[in-house]
C-alpha atoms as a PDB file:
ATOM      1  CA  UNK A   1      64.917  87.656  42.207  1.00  0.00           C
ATOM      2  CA  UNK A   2      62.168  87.976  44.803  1.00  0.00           C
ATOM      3  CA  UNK A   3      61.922  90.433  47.452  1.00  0.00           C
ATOM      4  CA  UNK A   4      60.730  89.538  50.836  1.00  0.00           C
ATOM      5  CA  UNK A   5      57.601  91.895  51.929  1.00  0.00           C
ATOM      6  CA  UNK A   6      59.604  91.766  55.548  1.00  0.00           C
ATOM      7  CA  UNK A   7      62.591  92.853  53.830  1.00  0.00           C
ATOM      8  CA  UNK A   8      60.860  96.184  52.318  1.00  0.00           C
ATOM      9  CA  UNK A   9      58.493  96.681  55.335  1.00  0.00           C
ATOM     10  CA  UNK A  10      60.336  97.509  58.226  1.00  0.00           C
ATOM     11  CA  UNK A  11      60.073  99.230  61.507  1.00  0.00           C
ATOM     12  CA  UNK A  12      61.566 102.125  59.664  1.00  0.00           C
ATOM     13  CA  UNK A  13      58.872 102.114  57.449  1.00  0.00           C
ATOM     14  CA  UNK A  14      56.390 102.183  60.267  1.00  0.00           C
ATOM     15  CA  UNK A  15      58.283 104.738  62.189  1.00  0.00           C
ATOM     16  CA  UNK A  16      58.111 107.164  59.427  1.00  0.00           C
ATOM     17  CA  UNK A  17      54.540 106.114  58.451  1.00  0.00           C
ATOM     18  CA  UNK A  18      52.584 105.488  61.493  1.00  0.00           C
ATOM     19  CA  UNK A  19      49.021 104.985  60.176  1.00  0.00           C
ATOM     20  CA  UNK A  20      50.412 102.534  57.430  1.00  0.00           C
ATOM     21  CA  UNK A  21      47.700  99.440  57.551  1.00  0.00           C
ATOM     22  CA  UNK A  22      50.361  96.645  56.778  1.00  0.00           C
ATOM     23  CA  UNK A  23      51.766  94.758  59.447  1.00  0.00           C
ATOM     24  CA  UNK A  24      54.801  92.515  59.978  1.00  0.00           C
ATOM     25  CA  UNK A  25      54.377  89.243  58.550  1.00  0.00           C
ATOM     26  CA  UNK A  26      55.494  85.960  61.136  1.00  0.00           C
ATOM     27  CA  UNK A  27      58.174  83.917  60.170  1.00  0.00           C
ATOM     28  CA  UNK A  28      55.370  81.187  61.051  1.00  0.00           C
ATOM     29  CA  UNK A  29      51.271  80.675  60.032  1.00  0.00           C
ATOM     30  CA  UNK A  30      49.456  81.264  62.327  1.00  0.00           C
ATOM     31  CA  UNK A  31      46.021  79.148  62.481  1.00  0.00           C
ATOM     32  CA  UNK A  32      43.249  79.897  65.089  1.00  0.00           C
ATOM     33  CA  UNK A  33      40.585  76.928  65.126  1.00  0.00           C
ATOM     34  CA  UNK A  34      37.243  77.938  66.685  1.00  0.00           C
ATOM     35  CA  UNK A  35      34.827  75.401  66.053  1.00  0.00           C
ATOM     36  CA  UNK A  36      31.397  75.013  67.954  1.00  0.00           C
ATOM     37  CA  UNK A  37      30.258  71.112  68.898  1.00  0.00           C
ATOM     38  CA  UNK A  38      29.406  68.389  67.033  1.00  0.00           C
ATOM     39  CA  UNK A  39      25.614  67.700  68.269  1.00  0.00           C
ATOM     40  CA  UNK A  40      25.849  64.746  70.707  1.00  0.00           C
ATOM     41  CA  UNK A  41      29.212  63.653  69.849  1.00  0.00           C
ATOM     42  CA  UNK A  42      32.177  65.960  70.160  1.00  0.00           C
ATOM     43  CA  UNK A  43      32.427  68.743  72.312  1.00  0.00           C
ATOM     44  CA  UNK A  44      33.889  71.937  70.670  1.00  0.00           C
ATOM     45  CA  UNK A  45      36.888  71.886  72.355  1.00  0.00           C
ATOM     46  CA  UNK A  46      37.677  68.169  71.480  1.00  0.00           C
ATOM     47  CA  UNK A  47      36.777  69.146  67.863  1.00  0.00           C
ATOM     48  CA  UNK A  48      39.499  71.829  68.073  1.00  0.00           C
ATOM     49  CA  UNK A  49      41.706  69.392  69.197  1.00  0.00           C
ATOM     50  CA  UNK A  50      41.139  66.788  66.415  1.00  0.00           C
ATOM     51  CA  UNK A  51      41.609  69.703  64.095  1.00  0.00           C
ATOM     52  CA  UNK A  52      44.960  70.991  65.810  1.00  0.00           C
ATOM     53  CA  UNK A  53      46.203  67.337  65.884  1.00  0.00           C
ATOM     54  CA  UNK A  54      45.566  66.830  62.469  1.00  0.00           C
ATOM     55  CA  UNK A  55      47.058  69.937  61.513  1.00  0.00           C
ATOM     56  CA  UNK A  56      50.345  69.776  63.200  1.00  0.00           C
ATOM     57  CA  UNK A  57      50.836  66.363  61.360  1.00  0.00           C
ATOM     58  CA  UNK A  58      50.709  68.228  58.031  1.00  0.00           C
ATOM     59  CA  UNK A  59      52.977  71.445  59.474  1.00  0.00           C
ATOM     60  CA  UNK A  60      54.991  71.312  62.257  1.00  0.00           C
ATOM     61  CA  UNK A  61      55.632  75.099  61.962  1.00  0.00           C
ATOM     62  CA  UNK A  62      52.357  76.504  62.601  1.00  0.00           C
ATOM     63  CA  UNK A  63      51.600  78.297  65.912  1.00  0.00           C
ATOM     64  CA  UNK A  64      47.744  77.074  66.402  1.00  0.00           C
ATOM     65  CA  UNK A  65      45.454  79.098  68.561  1.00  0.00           C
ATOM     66  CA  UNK A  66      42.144  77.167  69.571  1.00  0.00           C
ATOM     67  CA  UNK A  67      38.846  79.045  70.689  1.00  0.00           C
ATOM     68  CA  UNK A  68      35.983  76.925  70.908  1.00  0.00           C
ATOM     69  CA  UNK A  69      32.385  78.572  70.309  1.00  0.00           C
ATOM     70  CA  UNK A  70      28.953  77.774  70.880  1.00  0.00           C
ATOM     71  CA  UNK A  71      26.125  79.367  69.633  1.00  0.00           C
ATOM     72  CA  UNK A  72      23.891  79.194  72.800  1.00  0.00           C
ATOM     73  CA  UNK A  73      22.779  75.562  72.684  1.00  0.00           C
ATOM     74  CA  UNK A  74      24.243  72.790  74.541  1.00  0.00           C
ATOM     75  CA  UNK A  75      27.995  73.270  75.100  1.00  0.00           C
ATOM     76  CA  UNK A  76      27.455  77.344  75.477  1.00  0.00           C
ATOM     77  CA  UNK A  77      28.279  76.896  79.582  1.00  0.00           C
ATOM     78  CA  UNK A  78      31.405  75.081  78.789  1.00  0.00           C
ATOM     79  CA  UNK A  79      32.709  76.868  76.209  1.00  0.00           C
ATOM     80  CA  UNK A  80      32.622  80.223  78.209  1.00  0.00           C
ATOM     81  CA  UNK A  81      34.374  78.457  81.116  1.00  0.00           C
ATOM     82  CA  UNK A  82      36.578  77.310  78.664  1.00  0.00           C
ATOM     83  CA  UNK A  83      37.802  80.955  77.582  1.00  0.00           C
ATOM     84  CA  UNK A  84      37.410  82.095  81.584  1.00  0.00           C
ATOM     85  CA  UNK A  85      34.259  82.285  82.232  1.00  0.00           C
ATOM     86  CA  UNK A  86      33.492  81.714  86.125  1.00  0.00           C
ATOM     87  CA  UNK A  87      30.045  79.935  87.395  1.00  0.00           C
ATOM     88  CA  UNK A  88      27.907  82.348  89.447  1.00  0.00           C
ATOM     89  CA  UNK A  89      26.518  81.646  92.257  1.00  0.00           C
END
């Protein structure tokens, strides 16, 4: 017989223990993709997006959070507008 971790490791548990370290597991993986660009091909964000796609195919379940980077080279400007970023003026 195997236990579930969520089972054992309840709010209870976290009540009565409130520095305790673990966390609740999700009923779900969760997969964050943050690629940067492929050099004068693929932008980062349409790399995350052939990742995702790919990904979803082989698990329908996953919850997939995609962050594109850059590492200051071409695509930096883009990626920060990406995640919010505003142009100045």
């Amino acid at each position: 017989m195997s236990l579930d971790f969520r089972q054992i490791h309840n709010s209870r548990h976290h009540a009565e223990h409130p520095t305790c370290r673990f966390f609740f597991l999700p009923p779900f993986p969760v997969v964050v993709i943050a690629p940067n660009s492929f050099k004068d091909s693929l932008s980062a964000e349409q790399v995350a997006d052939a990742i995702a796609s790919s990904i979803r195919r082989a698990r329908s379940d996953v919850v997939i959070r995609i962050v594109p980077m850059a590492d200051g080279g071409k695509g930096t400007l883009d990626a920060m507008l990406e995640a919010g970023g505003e142009r100045g003026a």
